[in-house]
C-alpha atoms as a PDB file:
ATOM      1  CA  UNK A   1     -17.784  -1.675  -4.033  1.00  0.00           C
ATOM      2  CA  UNK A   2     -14.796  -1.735  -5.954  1.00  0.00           C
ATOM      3  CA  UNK A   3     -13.341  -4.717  -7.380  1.00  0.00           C
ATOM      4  CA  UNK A   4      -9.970  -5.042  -9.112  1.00  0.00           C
ATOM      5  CA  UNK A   5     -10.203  -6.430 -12.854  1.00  0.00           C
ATOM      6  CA  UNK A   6      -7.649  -8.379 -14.318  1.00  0.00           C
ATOM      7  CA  UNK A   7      -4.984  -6.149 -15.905  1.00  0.00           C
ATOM      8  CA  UNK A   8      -6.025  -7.979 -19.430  1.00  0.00           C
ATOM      9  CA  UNK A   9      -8.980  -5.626 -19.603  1.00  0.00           C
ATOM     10  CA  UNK A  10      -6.104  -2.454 -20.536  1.00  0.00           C
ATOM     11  CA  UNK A  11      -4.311  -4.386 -22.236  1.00  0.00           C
ATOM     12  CA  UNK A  12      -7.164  -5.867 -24.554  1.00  0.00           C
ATOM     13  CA  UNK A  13      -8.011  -2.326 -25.002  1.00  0.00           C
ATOM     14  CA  UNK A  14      -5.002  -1.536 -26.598  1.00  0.00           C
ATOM     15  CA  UNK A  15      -4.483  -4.376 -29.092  1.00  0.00           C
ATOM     16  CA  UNK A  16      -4.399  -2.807 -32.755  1.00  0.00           C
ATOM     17  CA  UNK A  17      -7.112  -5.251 -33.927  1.00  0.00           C
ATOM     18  CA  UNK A  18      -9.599  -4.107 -31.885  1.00  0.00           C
ATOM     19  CA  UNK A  19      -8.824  -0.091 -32.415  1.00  0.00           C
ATOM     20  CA  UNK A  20      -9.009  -1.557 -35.924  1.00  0.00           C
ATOM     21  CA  UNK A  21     -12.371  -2.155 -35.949  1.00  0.00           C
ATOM     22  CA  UNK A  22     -14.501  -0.907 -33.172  1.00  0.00           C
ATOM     23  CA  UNK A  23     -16.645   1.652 -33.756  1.00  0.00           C
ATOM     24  CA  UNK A  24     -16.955   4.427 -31.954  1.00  0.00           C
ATOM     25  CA  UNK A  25     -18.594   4.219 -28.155  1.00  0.00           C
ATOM     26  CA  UNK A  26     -21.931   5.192 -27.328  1.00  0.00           C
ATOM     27  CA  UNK A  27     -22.561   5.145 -23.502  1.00  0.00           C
ATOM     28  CA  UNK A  28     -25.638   3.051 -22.462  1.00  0.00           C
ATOM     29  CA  UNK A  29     -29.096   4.792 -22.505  1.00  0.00           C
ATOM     30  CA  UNK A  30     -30.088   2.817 -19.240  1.00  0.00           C
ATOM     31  CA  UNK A  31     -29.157   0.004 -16.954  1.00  0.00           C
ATOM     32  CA  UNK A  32     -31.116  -2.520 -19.208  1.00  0.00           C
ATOM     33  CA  UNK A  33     -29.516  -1.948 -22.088  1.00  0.00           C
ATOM     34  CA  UNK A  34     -27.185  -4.465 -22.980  1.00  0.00           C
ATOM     35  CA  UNK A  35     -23.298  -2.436 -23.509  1.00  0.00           C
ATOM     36  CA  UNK A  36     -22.350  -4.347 -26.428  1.00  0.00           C
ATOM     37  CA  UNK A  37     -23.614  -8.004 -27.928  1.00  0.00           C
ATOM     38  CA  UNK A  38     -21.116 -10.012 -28.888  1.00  0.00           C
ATOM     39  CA  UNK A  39     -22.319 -13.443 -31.412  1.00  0.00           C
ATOM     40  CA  UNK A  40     -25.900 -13.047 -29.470  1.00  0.00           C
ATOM     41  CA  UNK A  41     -24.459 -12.735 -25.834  1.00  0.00           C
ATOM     42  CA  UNK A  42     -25.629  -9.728 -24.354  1.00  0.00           C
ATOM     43  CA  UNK A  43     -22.499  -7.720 -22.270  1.00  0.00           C
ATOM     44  CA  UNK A  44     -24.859  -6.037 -19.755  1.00  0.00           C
ATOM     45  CA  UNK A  45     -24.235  -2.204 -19.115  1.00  0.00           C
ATOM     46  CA  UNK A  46     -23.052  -2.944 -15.519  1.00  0.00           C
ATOM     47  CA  UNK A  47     -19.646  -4.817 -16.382  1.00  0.00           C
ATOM     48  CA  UNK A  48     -19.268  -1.610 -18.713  1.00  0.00           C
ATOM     49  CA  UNK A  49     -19.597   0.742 -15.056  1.00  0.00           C
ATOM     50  CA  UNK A  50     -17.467  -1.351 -13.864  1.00  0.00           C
ATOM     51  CA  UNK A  51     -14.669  -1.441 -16.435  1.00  0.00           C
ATOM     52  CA  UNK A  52     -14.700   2.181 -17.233  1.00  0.00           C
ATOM     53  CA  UNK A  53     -14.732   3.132 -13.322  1.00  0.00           C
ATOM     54  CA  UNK A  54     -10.978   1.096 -13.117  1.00  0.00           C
ATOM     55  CA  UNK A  55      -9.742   2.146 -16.349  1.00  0.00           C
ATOM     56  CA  UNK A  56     -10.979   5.767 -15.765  1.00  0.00           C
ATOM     57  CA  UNK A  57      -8.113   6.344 -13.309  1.00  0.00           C
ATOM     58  CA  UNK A  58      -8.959   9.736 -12.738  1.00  0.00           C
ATOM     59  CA  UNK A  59      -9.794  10.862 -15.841  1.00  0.00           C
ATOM     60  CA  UNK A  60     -13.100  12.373 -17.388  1.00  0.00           C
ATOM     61  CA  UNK A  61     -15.446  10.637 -19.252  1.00  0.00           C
ATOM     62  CA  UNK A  62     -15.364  10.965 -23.049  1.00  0.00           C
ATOM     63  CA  UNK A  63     -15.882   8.733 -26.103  1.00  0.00           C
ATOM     64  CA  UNK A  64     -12.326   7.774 -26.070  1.00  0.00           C
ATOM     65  CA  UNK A  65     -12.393   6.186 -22.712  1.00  0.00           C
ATOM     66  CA  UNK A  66     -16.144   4.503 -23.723  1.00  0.00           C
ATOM     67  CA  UNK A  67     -14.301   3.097 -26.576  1.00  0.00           C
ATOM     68  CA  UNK A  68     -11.401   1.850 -24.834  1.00  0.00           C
ATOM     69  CA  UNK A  69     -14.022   0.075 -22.480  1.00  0.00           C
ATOM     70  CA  UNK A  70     -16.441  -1.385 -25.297  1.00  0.00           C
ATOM     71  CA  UNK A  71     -13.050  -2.886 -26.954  1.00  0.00           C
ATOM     72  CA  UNK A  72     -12.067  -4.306 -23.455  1.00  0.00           C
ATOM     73  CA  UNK A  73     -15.333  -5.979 -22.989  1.00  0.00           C
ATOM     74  CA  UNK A  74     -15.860  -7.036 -26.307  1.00  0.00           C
ATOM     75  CA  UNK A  75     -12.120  -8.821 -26.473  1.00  0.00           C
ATOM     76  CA  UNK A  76     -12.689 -10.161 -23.310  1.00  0.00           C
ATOM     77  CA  UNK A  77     -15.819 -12.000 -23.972  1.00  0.00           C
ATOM     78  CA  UNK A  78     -14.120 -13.359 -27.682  1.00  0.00           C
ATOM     79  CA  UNK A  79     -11.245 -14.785 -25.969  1.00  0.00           C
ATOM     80  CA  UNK A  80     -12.964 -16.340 -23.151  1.00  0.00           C
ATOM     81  CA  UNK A  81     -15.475 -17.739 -25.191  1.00  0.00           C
ATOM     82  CA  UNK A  82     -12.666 -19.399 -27.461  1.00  0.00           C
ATOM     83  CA  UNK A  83     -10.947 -20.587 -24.227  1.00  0.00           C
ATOM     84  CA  UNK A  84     -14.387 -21.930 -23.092  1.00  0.00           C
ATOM     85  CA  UNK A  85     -14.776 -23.769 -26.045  1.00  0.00           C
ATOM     86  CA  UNK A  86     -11.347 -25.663 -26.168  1.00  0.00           C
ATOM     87  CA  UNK A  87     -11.861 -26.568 -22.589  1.00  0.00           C
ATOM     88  CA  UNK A  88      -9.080 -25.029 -20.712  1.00  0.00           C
ATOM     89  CA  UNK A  89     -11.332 -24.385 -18.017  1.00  0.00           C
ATOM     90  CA  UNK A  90     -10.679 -27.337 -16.796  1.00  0.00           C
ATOM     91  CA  UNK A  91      -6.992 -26.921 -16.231  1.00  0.00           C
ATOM     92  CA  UNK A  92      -6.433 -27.719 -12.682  1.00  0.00           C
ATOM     93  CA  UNK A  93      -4.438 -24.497 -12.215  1.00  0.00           C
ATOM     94  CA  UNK A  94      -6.819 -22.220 -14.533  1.00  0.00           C
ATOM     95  CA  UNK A  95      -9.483 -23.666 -12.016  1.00  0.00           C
ATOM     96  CA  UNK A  96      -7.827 -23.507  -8.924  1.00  0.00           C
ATOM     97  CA  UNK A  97      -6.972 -19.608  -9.724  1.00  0.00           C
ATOM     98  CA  UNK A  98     -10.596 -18.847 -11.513  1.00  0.00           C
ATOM     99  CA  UNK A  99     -11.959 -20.162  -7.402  1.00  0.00           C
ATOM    100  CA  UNK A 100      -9.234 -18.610  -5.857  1.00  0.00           C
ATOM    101  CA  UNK A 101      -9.976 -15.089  -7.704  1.00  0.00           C
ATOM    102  CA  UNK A 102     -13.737 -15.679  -6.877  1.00  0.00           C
ATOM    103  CA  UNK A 103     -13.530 -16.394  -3.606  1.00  0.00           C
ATOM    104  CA  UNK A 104     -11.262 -13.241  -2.787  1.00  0.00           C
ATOM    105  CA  UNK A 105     -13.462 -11.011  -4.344  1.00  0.00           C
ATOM    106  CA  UNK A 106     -16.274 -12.387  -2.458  1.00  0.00           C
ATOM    107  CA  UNK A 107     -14.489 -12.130   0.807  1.00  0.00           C
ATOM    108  CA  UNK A 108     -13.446  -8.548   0.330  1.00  0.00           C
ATOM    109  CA  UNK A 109     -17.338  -8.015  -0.372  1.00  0.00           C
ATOM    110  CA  UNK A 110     -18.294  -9.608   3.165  1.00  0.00           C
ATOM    111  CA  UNK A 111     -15.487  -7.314   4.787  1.00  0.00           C
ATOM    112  CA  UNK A 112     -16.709  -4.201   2.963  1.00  0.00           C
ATOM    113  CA  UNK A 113     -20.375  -4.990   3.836  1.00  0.00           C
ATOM    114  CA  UNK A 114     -19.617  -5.891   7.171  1.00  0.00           C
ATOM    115  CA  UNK A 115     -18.020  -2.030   7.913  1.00  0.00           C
ATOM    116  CA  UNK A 116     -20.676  -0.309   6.149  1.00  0.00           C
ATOM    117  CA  UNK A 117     -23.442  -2.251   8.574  1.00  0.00           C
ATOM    118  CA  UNK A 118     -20.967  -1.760  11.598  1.00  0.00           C
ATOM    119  CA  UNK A 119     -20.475   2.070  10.991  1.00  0.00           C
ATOM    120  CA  UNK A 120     -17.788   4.012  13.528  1.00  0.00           C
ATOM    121  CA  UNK A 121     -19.788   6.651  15.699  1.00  0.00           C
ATOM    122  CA  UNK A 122     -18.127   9.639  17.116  1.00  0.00           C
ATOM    123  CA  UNK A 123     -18.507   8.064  20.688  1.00  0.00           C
ATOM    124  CA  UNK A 124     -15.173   5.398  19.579  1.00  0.00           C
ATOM    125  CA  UNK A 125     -13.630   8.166  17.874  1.00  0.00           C
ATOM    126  CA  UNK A 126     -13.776  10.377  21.061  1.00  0.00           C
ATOM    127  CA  UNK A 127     -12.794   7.292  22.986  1.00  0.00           C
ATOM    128  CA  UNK A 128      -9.763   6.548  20.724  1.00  0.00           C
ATOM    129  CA  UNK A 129      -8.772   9.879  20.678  1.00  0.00           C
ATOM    130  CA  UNK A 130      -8.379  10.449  24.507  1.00  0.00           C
ATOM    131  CA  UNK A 131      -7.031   7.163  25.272  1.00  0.00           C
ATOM    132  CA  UNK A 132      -3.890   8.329  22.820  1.00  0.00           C
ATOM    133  CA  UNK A 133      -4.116  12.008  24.531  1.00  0.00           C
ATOM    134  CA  UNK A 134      -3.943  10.475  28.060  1.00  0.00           C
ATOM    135  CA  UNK A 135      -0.607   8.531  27.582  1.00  0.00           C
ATOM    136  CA  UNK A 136       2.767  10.183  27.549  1.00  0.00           C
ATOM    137  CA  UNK A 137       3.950  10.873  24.293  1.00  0.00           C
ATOM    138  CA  UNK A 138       7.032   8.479  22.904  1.00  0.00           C
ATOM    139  CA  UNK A 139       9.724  10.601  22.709  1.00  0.00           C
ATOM    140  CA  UNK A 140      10.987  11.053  18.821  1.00  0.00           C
ATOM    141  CA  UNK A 141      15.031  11.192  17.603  1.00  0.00           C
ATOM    142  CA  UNK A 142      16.241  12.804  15.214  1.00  0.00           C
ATOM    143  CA  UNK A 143      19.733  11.785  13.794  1.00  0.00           C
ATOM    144  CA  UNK A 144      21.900  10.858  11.351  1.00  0.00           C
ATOM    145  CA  UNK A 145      23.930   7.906  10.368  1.00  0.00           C
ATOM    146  CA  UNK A 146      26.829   6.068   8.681  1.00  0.00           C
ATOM    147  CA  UNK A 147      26.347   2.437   7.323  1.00  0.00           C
ATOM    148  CA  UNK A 148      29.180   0.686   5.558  1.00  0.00           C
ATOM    149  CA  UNK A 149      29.510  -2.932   5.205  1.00  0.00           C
ATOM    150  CA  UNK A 150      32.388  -4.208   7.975  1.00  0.00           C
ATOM    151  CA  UNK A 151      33.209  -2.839  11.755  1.00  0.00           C
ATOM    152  CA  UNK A 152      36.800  -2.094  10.201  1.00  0.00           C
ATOM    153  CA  UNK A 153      34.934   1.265   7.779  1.00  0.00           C
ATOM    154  CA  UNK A 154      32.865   1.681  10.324  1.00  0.00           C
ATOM    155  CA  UNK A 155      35.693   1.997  13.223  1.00  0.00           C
ATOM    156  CA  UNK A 156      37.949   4.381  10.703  1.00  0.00           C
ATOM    157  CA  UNK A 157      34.702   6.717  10.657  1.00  0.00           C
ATOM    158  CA  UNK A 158      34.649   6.990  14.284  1.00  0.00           C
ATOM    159  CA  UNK A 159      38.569   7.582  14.214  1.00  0.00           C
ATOM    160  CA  UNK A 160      38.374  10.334  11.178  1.00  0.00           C
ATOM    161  CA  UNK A 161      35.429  12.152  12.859  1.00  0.00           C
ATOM    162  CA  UNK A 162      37.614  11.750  16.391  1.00  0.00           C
ATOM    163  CA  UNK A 163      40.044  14.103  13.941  1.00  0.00           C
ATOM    164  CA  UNK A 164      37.383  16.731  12.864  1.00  0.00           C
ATOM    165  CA  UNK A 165      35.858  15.137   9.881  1.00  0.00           C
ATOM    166  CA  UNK A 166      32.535  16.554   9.307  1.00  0.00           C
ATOM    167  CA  UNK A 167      29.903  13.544  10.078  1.00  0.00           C
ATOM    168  CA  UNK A 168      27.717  14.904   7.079  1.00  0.00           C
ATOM    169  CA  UNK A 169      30.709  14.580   4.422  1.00  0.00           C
ATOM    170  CA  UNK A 170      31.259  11.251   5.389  1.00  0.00           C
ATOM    171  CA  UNK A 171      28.273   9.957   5.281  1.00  0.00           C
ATOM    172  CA  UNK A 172      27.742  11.752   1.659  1.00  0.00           C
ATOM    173  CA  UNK A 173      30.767  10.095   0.067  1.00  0.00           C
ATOM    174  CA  UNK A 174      30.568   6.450   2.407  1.00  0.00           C
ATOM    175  CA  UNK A 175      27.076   5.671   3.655  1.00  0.00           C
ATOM    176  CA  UNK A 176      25.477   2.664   2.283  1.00  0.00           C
ATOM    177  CA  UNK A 177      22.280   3.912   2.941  1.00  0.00           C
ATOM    178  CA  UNK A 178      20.888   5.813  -0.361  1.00  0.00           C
ATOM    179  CA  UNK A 179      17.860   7.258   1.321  1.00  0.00           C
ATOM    180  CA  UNK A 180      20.212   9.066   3.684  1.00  0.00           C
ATOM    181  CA  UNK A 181      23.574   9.431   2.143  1.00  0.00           C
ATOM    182  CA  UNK A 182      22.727  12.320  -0.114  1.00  0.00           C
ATOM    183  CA  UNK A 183      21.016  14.430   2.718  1.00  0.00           C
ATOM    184  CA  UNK A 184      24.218  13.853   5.182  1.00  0.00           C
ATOM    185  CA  UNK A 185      23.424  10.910   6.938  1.00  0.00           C
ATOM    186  CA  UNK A 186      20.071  12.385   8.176  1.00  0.00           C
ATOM    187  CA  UNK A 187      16.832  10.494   9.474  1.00  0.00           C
ATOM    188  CA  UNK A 188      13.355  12.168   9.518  1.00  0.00           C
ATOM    189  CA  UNK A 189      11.811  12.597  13.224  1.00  0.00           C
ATOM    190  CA  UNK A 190      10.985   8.715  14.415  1.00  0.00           C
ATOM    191  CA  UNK A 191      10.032   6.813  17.527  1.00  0.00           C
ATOM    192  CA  UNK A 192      12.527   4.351  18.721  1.00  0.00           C
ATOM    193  CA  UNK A 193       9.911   1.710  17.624  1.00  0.00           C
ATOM    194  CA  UNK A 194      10.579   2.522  13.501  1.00  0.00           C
ATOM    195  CA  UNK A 195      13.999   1.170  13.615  1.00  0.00           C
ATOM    196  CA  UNK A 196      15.768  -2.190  14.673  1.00  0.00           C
ATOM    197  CA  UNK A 197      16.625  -2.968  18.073  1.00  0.00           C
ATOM    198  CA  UNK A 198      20.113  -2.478  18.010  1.00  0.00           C
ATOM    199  CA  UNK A 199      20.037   0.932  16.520  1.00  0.00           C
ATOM    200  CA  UNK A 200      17.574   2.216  18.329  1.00  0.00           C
ATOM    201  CA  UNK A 201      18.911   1.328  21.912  1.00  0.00           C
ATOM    202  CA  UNK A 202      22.153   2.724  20.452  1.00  0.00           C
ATOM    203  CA  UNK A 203      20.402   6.088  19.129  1.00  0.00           C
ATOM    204  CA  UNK A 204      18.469   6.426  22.321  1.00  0.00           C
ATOM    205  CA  UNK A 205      21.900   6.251  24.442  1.00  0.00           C
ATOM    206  CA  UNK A 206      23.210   9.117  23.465  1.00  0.00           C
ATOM    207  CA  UNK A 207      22.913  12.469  24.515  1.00  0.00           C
ATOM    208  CA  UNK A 208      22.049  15.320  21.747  1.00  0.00           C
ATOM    209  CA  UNK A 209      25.117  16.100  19.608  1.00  0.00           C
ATOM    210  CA  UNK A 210      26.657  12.673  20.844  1.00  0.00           C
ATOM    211  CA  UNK A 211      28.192  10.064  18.274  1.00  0.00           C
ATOM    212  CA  UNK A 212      28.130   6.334  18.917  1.00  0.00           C
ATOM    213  CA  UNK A 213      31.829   5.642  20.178  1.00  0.00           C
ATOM    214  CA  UNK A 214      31.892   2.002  18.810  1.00  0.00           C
ATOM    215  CA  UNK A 215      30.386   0.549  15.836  1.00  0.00           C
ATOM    216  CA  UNK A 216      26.709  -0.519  15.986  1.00  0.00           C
ATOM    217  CA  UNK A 217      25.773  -3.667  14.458  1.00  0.00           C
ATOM    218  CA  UNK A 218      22.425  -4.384  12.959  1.00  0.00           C
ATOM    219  CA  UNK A 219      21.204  -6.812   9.833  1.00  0.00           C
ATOM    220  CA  UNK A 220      22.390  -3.972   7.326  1.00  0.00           C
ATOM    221  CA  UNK A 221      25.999  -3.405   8.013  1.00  0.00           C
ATOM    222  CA  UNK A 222      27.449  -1.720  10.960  1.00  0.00           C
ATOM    223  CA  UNK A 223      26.768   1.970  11.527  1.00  0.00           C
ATOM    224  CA  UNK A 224      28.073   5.217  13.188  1.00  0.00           C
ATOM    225  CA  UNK A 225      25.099   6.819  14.952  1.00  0.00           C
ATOM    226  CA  UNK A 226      25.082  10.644  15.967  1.00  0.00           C
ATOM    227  CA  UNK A 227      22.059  12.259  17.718  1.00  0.00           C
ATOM    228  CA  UNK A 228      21.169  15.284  16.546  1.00  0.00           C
ATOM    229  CA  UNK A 229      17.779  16.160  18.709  1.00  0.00           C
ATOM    230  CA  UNK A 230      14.896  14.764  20.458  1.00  0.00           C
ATOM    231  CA  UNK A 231      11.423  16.261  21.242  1.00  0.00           C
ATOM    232  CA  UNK A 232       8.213  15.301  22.520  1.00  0.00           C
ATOM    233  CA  UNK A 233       5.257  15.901  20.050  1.00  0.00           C
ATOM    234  CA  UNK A 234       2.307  16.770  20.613  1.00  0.00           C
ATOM    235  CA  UNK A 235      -0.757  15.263  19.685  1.00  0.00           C
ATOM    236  CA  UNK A 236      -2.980  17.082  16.881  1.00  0.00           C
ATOM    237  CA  UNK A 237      -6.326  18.237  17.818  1.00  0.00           C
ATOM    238  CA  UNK A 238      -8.809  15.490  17.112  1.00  0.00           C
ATOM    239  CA  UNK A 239     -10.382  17.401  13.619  1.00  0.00           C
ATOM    240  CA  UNK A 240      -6.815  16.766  11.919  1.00  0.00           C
ATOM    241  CA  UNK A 241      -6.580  13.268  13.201  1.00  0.00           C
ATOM    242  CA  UNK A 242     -10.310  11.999  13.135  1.00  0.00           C
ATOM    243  CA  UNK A 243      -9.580  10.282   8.906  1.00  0.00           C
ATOM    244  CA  UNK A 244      -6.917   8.163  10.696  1.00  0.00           C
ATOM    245  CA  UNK A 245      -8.957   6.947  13.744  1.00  0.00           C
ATOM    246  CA  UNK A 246     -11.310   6.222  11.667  1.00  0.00           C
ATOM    247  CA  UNK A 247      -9.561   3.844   9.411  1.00  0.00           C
ATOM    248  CA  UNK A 248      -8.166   2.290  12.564  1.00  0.00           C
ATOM    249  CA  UNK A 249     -11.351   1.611  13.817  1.00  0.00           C
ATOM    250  CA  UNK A 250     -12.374   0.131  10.902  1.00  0.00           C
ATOM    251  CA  UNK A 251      -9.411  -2.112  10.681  1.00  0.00           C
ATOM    252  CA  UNK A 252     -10.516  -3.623  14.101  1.00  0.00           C
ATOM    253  CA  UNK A 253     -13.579  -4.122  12.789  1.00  0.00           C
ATOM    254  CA  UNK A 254     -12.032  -5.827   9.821  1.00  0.00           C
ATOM    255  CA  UNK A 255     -10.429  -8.138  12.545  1.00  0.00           C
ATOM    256  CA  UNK A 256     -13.409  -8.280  14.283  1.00  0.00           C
ATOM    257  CA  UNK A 257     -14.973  -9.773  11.618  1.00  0.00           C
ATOM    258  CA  UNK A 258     -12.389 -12.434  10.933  1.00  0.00           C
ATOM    259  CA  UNK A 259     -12.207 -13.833  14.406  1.00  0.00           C
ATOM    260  CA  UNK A 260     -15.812 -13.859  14.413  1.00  0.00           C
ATOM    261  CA  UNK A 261     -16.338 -16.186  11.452  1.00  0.00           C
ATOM    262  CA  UNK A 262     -13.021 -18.126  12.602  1.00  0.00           C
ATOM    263  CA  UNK A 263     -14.499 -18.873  16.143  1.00  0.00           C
ATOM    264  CA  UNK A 264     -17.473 -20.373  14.226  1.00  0.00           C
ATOM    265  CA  UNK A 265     -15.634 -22.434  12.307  1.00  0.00           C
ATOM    266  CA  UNK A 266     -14.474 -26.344  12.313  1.00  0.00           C
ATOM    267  CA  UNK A 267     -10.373 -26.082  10.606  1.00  0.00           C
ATOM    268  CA  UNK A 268      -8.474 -29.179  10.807  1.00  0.00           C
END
């Protein structure tokens, strides 16, 4: 299981005094045998897995990165001792967030555990898979767009293009839209579904090569809509798709697990 450390553990590892005068890393001989001690407080060679499996990021193991990991743990167990010993503990907010912390880690334990004992068999995948093969696929648009902040830029669009203006120069030098504006106005292949209501009952009422006649309002400006193509995909065979059902399935069984201990449970 992983579990997310607190991102003082780099950050310790970098502080000059401790470059300064830790020596260099030796990995630990066995799981017994303590990683560091620290004043007669034994830093067991687990929390040093631990710590160099998040810092690691990727990269190899070396004496650098063992270092980086003894300093961590070593500066770690200094300052929380010294915060130990002047009490702040018992800070109501240190305490509510030290419980908080704990109890989150805990629960994504329970969640983990409860996937690996409730593992996905290639019956559900199957199952999944056919159900999605045995509706009609959603129908995907491809277009592009204008948005500009008030109906009056959006109406003087719709007369310039009315006059031959080329819809992709327009939206290059007047869309408010970054992600679009540079590429012409133009949307990647999307269901109805990824956009807001208004523009997508708007997109999906035109014919292909059609441009919205009247501005379209939404939450981010008004726009001037023009449909370049629609298709129906096709769904991949079940090899290319069987990582995604999978994490599907085991979100449901994340759920599943939730209601579960909910239903069980007395909240006022």
């Amino acid at each position: 299981m992983r579990i997310a450390l607190l991102p003082a553990l780099i950050l310790l590892s970098l502080a000059p005094l401790a470059q300064a005068q830790t020596p260099a890393a030796t990995p630990a001989a066995a799981a017994n045998k303590p990683y560091a001690v620290v004043n007669g407080k034994e830093i067991p060679a687990l929390y040093g897995e631990l710590v160099q499996r998040e810092m690691a990021q990727g990269q190899p193991d070396s004496p650098e990165l063992q270092a980086r990991v003894r300093d961590s743990l070593v500066n770690l167990e200094l300052l929380s001792r010294a915060a130990l010993d002047k009490g702040l503990e018992k800070d109501p907010n240190l305490a509510a967030a030290l419980d908080i912390r704990r109890k989150d880690i805990l629960a994504k334990a329970y969640l983990e555990d409860y996937v690996k004992t409730h593992p996905v068999s290639d019956a559900e995948i199957k199952g999944l898979y056919d159900k999605a093969k045995a509706q009609p696929p959603e129908i995907e648009y491809r277009a592009r767009h204008i948005l500009v902040k008030t109906e009056a830029e959006a109406k003087k669009i719709i007369a310039d293009l009315g006059k031959k203006a080329k819809f992709e120069d327009l939206a290059k030098k007047l869309s408010q839209d970054p992600g679009s504006a540079k590429n012409g106005g133009a949307l990647d292949w999307a269901s109805p579904g990824s956009f807001v209501k208004e523009f997508s009952t708007a997109m999906a009422g035109l014919k292909k090569g059609e441009t919205t006649k009247t501005p379209v309002k939404t939450q981010f400006g008004y726009h001037v809509i023009r449909l370049d193509d629609t298709r129906k995909p096709e769904l991949p065979p079940l090899d290319v798709v069987r990582g995604e059902i999978v994490k599907q399935i085991q979100q449901q069984r994340i759920r599943d697990a939730l209601t579960a201990i909910r239903t069980g449970a007395k909240i006022e």
